[in-house]
C-alpha atoms as a PDB file:
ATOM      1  CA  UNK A   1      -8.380  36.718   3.871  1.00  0.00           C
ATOM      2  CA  UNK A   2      -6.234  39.133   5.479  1.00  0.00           C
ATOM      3  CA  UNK A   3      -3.274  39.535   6.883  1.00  0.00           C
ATOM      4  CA  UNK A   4      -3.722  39.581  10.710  1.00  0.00           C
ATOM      5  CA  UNK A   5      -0.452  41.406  11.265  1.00  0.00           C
ATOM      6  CA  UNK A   6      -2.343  44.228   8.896  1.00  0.00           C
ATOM      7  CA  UNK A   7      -5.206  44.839  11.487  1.00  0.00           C
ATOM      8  CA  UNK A   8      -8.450  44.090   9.898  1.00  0.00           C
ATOM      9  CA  UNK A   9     -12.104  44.676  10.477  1.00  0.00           C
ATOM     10  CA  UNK A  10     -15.439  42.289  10.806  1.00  0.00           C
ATOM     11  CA  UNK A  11     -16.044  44.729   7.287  1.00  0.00           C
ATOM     12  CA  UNK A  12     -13.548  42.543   5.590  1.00  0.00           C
ATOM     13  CA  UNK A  13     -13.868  39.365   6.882  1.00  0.00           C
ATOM     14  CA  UNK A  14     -17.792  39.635   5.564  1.00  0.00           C
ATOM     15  CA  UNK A  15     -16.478  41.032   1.965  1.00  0.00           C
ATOM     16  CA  UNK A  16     -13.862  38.336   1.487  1.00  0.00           C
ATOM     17  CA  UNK A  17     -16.614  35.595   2.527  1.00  0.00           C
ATOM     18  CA  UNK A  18     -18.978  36.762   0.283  1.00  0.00           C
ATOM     19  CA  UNK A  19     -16.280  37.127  -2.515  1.00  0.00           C
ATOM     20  CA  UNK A  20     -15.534  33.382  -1.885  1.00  0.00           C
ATOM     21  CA  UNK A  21     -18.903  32.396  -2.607  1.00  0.00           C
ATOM     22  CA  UNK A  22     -19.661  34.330  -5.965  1.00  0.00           C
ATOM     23  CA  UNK A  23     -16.267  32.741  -7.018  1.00  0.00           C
ATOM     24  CA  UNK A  24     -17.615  29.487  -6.769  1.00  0.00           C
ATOM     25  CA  UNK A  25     -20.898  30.238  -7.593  1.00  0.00           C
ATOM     26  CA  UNK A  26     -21.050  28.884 -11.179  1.00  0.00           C
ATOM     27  CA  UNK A  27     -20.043  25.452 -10.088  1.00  0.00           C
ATOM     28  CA  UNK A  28     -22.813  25.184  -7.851  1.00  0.00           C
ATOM     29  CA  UNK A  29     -26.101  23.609  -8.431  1.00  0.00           C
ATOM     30  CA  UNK A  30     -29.665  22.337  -6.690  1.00  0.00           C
ATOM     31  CA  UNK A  31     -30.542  18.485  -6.805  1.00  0.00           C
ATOM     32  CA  UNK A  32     -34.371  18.586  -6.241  1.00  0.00           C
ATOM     33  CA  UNK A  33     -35.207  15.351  -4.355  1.00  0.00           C
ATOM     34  CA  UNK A  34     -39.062  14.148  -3.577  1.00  0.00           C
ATOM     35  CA  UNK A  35     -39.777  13.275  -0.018  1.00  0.00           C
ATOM     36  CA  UNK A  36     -36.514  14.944   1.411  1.00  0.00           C
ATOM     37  CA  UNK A  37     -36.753  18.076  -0.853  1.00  0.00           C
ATOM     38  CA  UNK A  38     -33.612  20.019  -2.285  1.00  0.00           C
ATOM     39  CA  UNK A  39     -29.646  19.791  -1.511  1.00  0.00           C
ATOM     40  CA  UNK A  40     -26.616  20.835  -3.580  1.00  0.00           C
ATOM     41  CA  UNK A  41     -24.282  19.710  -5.885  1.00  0.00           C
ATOM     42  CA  UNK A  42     -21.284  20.872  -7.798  1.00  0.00           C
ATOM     43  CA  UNK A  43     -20.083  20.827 -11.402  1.00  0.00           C
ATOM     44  CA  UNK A  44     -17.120  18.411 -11.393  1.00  0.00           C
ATOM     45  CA  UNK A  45     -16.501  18.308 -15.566  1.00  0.00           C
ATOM     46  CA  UNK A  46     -18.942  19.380 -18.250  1.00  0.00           C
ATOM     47  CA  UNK A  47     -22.183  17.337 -18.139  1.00  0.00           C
ATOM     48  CA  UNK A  48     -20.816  15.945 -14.539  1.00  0.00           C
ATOM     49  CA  UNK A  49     -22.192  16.505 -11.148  1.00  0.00           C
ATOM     50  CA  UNK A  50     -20.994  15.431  -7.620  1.00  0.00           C
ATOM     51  CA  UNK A  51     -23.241  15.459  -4.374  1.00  0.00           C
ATOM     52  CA  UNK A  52     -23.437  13.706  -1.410  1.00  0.00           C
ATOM     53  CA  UNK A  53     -24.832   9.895  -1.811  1.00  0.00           C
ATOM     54  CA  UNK A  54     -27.468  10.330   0.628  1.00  0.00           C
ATOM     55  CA  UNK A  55     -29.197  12.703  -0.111  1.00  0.00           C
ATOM     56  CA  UNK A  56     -30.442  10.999  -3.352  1.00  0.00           C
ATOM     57  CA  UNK A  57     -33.387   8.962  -2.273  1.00  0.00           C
ATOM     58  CA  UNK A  58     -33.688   6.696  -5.373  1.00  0.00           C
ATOM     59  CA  UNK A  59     -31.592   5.758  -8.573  1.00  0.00           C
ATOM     60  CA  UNK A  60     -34.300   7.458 -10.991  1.00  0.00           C
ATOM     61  CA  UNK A  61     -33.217  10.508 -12.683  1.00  0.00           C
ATOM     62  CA  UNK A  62     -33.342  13.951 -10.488  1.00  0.00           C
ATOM     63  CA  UNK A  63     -34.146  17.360 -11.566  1.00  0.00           C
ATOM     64  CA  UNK A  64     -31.363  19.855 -11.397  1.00  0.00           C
ATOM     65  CA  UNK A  65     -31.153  23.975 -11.079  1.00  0.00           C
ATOM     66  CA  UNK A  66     -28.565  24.847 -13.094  1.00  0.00           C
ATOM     67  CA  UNK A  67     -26.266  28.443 -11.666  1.00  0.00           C
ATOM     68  CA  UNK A  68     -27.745  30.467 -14.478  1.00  0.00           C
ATOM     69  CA  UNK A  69     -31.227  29.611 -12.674  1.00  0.00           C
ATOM     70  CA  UNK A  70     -32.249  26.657 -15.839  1.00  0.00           C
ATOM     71  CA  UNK A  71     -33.184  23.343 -15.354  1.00  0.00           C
ATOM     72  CA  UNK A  72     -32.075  20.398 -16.553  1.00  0.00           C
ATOM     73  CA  UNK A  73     -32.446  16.774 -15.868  1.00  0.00           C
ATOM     74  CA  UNK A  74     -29.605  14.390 -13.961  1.00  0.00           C
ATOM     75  CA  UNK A  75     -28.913  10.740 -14.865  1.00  0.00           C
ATOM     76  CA  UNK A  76     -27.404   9.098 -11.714  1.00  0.00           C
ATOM     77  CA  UNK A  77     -24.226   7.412 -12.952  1.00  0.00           C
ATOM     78  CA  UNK A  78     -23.004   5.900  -9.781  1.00  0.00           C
ATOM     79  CA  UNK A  79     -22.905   6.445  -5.970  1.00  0.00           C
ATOM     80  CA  UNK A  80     -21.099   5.120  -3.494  1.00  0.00           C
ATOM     81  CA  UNK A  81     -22.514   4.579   0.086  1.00  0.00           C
ATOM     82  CA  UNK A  82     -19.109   3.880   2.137  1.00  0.00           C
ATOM     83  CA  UNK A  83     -17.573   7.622   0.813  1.00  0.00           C
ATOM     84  CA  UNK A  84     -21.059   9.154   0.551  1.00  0.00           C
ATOM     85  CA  UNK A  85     -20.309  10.665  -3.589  1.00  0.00           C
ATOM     86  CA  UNK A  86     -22.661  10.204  -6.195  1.00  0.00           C
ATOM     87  CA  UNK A  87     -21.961  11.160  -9.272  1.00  0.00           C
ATOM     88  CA  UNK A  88     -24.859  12.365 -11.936  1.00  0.00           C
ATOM     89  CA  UNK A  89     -25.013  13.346 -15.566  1.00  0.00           C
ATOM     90  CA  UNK A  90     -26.826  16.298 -17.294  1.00  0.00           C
ATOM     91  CA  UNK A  91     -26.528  17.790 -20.669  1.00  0.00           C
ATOM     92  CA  UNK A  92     -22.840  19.752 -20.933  1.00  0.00           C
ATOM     93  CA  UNK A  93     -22.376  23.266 -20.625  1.00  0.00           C
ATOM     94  CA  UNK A  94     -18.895  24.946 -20.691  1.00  0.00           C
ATOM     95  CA  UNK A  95     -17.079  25.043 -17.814  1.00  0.00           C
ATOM     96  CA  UNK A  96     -13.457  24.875 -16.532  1.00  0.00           C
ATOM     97  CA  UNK A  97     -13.193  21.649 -14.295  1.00  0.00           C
ATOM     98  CA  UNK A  98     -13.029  21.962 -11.056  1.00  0.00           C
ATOM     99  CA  UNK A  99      -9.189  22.037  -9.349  1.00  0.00           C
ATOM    100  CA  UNK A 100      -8.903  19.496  -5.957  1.00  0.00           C
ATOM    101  CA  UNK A 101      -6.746  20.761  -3.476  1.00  0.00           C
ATOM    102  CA  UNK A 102      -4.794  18.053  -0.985  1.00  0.00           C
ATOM    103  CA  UNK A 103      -6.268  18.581   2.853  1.00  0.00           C
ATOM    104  CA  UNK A 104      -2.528  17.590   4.323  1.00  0.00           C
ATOM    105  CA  UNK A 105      -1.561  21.582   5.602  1.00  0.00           C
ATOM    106  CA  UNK A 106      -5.327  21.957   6.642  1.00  0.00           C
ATOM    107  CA  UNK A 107      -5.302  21.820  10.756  1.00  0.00           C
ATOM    108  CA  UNK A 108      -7.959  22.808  13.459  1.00  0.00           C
ATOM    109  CA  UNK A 109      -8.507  26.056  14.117  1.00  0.00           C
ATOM    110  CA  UNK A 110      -8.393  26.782   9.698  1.00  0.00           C
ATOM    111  CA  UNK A 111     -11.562  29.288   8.692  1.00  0.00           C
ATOM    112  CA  UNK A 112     -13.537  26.765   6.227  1.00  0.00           C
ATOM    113  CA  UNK A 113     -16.502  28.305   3.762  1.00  0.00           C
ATOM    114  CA  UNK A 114     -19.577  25.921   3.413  1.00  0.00           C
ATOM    115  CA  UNK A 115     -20.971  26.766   0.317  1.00  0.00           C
ATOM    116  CA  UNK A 116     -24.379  25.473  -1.533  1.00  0.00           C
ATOM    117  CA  UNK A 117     -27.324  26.466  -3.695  1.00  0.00           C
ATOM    118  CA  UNK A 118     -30.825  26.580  -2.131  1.00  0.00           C
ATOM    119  CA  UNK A 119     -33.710  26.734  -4.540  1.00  0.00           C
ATOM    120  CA  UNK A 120     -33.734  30.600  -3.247  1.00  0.00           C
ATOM    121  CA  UNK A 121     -29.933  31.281  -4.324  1.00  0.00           C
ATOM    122  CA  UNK A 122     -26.477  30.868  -3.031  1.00  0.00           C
ATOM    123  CA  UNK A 123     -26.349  29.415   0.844  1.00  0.00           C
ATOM    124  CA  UNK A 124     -23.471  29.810   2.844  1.00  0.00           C
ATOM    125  CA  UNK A 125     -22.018  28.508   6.497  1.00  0.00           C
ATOM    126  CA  UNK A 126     -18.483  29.995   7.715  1.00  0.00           C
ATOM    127  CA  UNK A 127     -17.012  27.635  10.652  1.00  0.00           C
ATOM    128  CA  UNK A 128     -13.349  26.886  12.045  1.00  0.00           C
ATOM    129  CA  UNK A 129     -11.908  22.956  11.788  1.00  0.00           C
ATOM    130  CA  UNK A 130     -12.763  21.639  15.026  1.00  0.00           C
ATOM    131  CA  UNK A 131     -10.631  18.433  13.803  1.00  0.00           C
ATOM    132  CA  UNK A 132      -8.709  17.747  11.292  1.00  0.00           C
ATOM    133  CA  UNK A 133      -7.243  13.913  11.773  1.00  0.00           C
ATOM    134  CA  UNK A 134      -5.972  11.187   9.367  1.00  0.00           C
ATOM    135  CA  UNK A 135      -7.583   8.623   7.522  1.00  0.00           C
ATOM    136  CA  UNK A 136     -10.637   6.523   8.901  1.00  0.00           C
ATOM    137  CA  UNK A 137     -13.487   4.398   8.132  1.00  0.00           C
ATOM    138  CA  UNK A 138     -16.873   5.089   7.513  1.00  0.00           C
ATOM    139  CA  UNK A 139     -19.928   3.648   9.336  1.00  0.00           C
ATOM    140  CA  UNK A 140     -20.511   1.790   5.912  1.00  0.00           C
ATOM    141  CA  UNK A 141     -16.806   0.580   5.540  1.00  0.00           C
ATOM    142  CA  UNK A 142     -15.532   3.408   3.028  1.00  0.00           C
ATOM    143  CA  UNK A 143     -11.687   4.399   3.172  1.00  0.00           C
ATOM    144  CA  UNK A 144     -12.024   8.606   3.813  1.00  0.00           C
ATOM    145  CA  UNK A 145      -8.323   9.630   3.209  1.00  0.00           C
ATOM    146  CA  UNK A 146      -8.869  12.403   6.274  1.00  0.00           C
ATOM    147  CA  UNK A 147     -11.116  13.073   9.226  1.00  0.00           C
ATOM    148  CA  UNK A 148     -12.509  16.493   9.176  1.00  0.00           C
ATOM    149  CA  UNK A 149     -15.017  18.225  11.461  1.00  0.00           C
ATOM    150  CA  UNK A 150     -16.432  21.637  11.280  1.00  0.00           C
ATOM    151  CA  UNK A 151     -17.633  23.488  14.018  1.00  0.00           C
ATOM    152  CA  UNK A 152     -20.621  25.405  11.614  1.00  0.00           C
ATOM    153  CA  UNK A 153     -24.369  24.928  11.189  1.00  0.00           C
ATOM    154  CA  UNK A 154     -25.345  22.663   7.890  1.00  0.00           C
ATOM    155  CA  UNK A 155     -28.920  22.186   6.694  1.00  0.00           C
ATOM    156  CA  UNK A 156     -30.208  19.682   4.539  1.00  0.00           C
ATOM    157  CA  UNK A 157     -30.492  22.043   1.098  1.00  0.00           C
ATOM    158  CA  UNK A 158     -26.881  22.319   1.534  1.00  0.00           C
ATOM    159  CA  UNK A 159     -25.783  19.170   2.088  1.00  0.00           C
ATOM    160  CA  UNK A 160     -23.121  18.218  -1.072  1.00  0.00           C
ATOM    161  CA  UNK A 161     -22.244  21.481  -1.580  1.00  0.00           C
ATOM    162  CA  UNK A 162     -18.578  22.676  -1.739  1.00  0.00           C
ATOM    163  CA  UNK A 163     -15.997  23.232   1.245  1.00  0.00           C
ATOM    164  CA  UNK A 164     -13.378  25.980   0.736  1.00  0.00           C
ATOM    165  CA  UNK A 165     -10.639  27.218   2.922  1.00  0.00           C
ATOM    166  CA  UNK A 166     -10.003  31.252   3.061  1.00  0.00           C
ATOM    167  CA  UNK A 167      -8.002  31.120  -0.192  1.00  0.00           C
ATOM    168  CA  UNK A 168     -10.879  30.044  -2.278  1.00  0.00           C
ATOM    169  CA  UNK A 169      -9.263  26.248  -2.514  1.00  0.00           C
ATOM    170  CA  UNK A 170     -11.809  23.190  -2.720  1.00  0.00           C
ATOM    171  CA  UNK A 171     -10.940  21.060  -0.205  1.00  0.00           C
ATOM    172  CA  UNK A 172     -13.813  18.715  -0.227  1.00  0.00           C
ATOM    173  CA  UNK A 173     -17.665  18.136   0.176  1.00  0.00           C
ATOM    174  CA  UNK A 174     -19.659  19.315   2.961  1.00  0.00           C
ATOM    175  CA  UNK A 175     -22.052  16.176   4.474  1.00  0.00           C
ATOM    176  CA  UNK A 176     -23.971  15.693   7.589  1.00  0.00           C
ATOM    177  CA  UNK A 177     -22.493  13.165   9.814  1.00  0.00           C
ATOM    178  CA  UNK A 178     -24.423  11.397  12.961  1.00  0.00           C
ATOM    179  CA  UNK A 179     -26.182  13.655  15.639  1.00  0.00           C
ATOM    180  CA  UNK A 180     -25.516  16.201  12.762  1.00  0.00           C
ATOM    181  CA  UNK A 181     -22.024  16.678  13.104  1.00  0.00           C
ATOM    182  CA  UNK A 182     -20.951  18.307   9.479  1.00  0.00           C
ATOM    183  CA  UNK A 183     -18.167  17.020   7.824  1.00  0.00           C
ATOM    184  CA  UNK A 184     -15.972  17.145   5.058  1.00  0.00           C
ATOM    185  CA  UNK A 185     -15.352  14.471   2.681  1.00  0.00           C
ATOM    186  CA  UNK A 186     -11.742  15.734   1.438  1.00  0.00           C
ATOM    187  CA  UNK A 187     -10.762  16.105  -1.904  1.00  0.00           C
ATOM    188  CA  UNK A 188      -8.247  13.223  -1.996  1.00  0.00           C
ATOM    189  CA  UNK A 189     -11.449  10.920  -1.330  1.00  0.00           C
ATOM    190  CA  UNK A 190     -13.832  12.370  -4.079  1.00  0.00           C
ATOM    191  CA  UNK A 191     -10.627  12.491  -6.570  1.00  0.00           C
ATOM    192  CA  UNK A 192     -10.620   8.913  -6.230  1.00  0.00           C
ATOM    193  CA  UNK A 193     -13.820   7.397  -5.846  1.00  0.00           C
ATOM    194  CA  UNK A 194     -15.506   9.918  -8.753  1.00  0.00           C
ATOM    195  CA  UNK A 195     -13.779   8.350 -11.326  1.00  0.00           C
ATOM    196  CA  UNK A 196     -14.166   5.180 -10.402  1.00  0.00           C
ATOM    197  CA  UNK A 197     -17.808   5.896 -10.347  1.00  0.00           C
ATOM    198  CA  UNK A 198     -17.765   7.270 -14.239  1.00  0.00           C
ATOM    199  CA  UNK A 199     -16.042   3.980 -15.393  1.00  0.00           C
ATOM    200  CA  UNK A 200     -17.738   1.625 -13.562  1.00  0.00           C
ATOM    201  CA  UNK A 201     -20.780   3.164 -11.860  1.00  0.00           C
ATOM    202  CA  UNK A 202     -19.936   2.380  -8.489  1.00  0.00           C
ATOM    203  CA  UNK A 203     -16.035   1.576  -6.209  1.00  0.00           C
ATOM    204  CA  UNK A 204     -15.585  -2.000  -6.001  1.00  0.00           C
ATOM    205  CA  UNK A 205     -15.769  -3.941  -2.666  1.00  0.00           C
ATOM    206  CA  UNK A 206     -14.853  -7.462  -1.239  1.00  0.00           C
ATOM    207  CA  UNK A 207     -17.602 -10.259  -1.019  1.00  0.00           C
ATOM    208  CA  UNK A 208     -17.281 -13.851   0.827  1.00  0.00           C
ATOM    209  CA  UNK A 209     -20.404 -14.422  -0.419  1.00  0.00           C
ATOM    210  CA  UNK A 210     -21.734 -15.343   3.807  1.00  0.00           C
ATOM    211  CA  UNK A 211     -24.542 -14.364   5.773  1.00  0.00           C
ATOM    212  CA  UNK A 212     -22.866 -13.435   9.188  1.00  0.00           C
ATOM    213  CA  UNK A 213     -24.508 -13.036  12.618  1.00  0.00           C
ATOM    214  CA  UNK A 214     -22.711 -12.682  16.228  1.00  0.00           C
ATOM    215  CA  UNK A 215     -22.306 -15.419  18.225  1.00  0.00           C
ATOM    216  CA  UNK A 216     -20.634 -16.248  21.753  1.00  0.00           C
ATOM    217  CA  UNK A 217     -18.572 -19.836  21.761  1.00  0.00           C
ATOM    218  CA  UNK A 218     -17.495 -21.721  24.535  1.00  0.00           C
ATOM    219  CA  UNK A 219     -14.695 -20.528  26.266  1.00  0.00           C
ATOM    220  CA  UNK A 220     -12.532 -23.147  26.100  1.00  0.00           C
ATOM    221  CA  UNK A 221     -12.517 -22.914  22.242  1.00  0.00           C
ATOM    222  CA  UNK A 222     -12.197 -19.228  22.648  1.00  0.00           C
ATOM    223  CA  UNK A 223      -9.347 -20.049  24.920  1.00  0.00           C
ATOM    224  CA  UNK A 224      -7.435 -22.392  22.815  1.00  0.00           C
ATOM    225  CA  UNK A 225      -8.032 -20.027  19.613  1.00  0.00           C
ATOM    226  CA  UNK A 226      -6.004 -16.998  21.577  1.00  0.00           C
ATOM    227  CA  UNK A 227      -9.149 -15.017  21.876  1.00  0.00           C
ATOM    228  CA  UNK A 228      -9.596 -12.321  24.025  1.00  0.00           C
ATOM    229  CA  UNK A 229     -13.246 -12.320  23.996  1.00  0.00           C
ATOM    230  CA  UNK A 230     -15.408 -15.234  23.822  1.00  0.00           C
ATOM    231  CA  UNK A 231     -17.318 -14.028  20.564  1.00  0.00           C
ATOM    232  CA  UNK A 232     -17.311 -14.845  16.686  1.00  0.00           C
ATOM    233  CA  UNK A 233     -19.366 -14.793  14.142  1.00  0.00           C
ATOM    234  CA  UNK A 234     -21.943 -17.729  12.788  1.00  0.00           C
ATOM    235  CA  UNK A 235     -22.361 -18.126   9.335  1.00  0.00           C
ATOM    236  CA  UNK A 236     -26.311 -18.555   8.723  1.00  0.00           C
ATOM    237  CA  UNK A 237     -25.853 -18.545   5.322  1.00  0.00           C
ATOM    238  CA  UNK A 238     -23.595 -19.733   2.554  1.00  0.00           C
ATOM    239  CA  UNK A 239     -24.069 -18.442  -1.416  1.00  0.00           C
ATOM    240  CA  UNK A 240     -23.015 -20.918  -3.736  1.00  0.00           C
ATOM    241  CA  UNK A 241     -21.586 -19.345  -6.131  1.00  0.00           C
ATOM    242  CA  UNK A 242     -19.371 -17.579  -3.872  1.00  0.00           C
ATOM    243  CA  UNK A 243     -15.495 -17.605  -2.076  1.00  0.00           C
ATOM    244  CA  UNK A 244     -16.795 -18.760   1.390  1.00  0.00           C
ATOM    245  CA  UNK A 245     -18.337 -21.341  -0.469  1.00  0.00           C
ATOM    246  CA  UNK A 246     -15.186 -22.729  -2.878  1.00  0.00           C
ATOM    247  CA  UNK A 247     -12.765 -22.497   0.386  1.00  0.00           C
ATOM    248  CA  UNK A 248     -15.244 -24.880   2.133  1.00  0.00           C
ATOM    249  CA  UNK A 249     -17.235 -22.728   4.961  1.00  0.00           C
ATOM    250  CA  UNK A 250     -20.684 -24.340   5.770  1.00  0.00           C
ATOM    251  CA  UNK A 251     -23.586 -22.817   7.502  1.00  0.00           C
ATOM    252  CA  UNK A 252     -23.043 -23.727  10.832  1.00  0.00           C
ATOM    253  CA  UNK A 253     -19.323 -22.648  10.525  1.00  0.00           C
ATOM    254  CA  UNK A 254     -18.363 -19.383  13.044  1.00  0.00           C
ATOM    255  CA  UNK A 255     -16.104 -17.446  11.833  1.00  0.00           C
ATOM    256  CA  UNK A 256     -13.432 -16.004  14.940  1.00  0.00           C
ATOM    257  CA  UNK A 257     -10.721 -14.403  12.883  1.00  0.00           C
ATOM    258  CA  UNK A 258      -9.360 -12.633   9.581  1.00  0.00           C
ATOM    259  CA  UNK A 259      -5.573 -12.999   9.036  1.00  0.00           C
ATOM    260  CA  UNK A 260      -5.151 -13.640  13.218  1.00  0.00           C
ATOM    261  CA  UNK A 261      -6.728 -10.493  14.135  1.00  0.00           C
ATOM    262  CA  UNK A 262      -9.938 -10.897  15.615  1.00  0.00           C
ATOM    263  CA  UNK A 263     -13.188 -10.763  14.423  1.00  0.00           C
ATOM    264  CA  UNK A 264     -15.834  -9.008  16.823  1.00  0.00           C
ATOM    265  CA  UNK A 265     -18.654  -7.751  14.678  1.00  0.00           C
ATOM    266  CA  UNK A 266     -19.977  -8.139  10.660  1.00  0.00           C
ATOM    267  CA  UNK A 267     -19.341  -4.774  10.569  1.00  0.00           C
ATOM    268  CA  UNK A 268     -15.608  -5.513  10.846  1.00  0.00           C
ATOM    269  CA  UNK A 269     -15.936  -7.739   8.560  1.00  0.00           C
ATOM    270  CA  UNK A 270     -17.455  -5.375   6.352  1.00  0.00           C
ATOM    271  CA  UNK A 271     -15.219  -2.670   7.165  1.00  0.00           C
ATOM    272  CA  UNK A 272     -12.394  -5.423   6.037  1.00  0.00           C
ATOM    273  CA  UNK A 273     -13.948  -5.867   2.961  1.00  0.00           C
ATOM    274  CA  UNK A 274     -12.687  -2.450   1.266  1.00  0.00           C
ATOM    275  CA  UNK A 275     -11.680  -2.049  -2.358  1.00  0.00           C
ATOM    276  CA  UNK A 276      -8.193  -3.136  -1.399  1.00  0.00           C
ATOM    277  CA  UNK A 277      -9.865  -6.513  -0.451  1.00  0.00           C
ATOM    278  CA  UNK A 278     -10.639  -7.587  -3.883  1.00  0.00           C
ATOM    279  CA  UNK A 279      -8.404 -10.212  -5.552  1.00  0.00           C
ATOM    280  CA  UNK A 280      -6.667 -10.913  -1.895  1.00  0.00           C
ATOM    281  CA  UNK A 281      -5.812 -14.376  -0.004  1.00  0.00           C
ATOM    282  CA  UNK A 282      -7.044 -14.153   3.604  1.00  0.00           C
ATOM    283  CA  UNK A 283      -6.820 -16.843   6.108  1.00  0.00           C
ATOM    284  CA  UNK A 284     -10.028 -16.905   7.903  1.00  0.00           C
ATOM    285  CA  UNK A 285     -10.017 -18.793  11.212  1.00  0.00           C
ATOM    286  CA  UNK A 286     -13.041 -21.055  11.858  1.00  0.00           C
ATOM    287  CA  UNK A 287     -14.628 -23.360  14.756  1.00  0.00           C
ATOM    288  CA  UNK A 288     -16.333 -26.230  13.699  1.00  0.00           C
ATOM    289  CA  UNK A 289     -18.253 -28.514  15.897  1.00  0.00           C
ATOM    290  CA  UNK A 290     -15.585 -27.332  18.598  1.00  0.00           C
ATOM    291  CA  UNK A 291     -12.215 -27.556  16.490  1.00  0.00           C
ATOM    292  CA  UNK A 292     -10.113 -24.656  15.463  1.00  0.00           C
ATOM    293  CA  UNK A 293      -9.145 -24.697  11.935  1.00  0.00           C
ATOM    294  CA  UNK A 294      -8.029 -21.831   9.233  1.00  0.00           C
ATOM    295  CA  UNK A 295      -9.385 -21.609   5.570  1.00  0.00           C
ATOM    296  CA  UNK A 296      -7.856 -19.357   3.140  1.00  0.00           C
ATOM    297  CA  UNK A 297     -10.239 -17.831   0.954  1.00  0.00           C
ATOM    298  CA  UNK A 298      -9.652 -15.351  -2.123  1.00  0.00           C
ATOM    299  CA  UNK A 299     -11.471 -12.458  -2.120  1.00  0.00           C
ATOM    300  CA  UNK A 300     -13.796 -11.593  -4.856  1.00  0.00           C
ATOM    301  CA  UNK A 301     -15.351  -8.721  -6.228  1.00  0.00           C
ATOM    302  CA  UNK A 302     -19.178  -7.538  -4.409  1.00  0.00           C
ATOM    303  CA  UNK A 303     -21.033  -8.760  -7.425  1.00  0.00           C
ATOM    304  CA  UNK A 304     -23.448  -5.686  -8.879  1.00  0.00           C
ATOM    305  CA  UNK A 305     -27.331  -5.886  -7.709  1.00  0.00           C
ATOM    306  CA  UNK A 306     -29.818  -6.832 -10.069  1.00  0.00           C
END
């Protein structure tokens, strides 16, 4: 972009958009769903493509425009809910891989490029960084390594398509958050959840290995566990094969803390149960029949559906 010391005109602005987007043109693809119908994609490596997780509606094999306009037929490989990156394979074609760049210097106000591929060409959105924060978790317990927000206009088609800042850096994915806030799953993120999704086909999570539902307790337990809040967390189910299971939690059992900090709602405990989980020691804090007692349980890995 230019330099605003130099004086510049809406002329250029519009040229050096457009000159972003036929630079990353070639990396950008269509992923033609059924019921939902098209959104984009992006040529990570040769024969590898990364969109957004859910926009794919099943685990069956998609068809895919190719840039030069051909098609060609995608082989999900893995996909990750909690980061929202799925990662599919189609026959290779040459291509330079695609070069990450780290989100740390990007800050609100920043002039971000949305780019995608509609079935009728190249789409594009141009938007400032309305915030640009640190890490958080998703709505489905996935560590994002930043939280970005543009202030642009996404549709579906271009959903998974690529976010660049005014130097023609990829910075991240474009997805559509709730109420349809867009935002930008960074680079940092899809650097290291893609290739855990080529060796294993999906980013390991926790498991107890307990069906969980919220519960008040009496007070007076509440009181003499340090709670704050009268509220835990019965455990309506127990798998046997399972960690909840080997550190002695029965059904019955409610569950009112993880490692003495509180535990409100499953999806804390879900949110606990990240990647990092796996292969940990937590004490988990129980009330049975009215007394207060702490378990320690080792985390396991989320066993893979059938």
């Amino acid at each position: 972009m230019p330099d605003p010391s130099a004086g510049f005109s809406l002329d250029t602005i519009s040229d050096s958009a457009a000159d972003l987007l036929d630079g990353i043109a070639p990396q950008l693809v269509t992923i033609h769903g059924r019921k939902r119908g098209t959104s984009s994609g992006f040529l990570w490596r040769p024969g590898l493509v990364i969109t957004a997780e859910e926009a794919l509606e099943f685990d069956e094999d998609v068809a895919i425009t190719r840039p030069d306009g051909s098609q060609a037929t995608g082989s999900l490989i893995g996909r990750d809910p909690s980061t929202d990156i799925a990662l599919l394979r189609i026959e290779e074609q040459p291509l330079e891989e695609i070069d990450f760049s780290p989100t740390d210097s990007l800050r609100a106000g920043h002039l971000i490029l949305a780019a995608g591929r509609q079935p009728e060409g190249l789409s594009a959105g141009l938007g400032i960084v309305s915030l640009a924060g640190g890490a958080w978790r998703s709505l489905r317990g996935g560590h994002i390594d930043r939280r970005i927000h543009l202030d642009l206009r996404l549709n579906f088609q271009s959903e998974g398509g690529i976010a660049l800042d005014t130097n023609g850096r990829i910075i991240g994915m474009t997805v559509l958050g709730p109420r349809g806030r867009v935002l930008v799953i960074p680079s940092e993120t899809i650097e290291r959840v893609a290739p855990q999704l080529l060796e294993k086909g999906r980013v390991a999570r926790g498991y107890l290995g307990l069906g969980l539902q919220p519960v008040r307790i009496d007070k007076a337990a509440a009181d003499a566990a340090g709670l704050a809040e009268p509220r835990g967390l019965i455990v309506i189910s127990v798998d046997q094969d399972g960690p909840g299971h080997s550190a002695g939690i029965r059904q019955g059992d409610i569950l009112i803390s993880w490692n003495a900090d509180a535990l409100p709602s499953v999806r804390r405990v879900y949110t606990l149960l990240g990647p990092e989980s796996v292969d940990q020691s937590v004490d988990l804090g129980i009330v049975r029949a009215g007394a207060h007692m702490t378990l320690a349980v080792e985390i396991t890995e989320r066993p893979k559906p059938q």
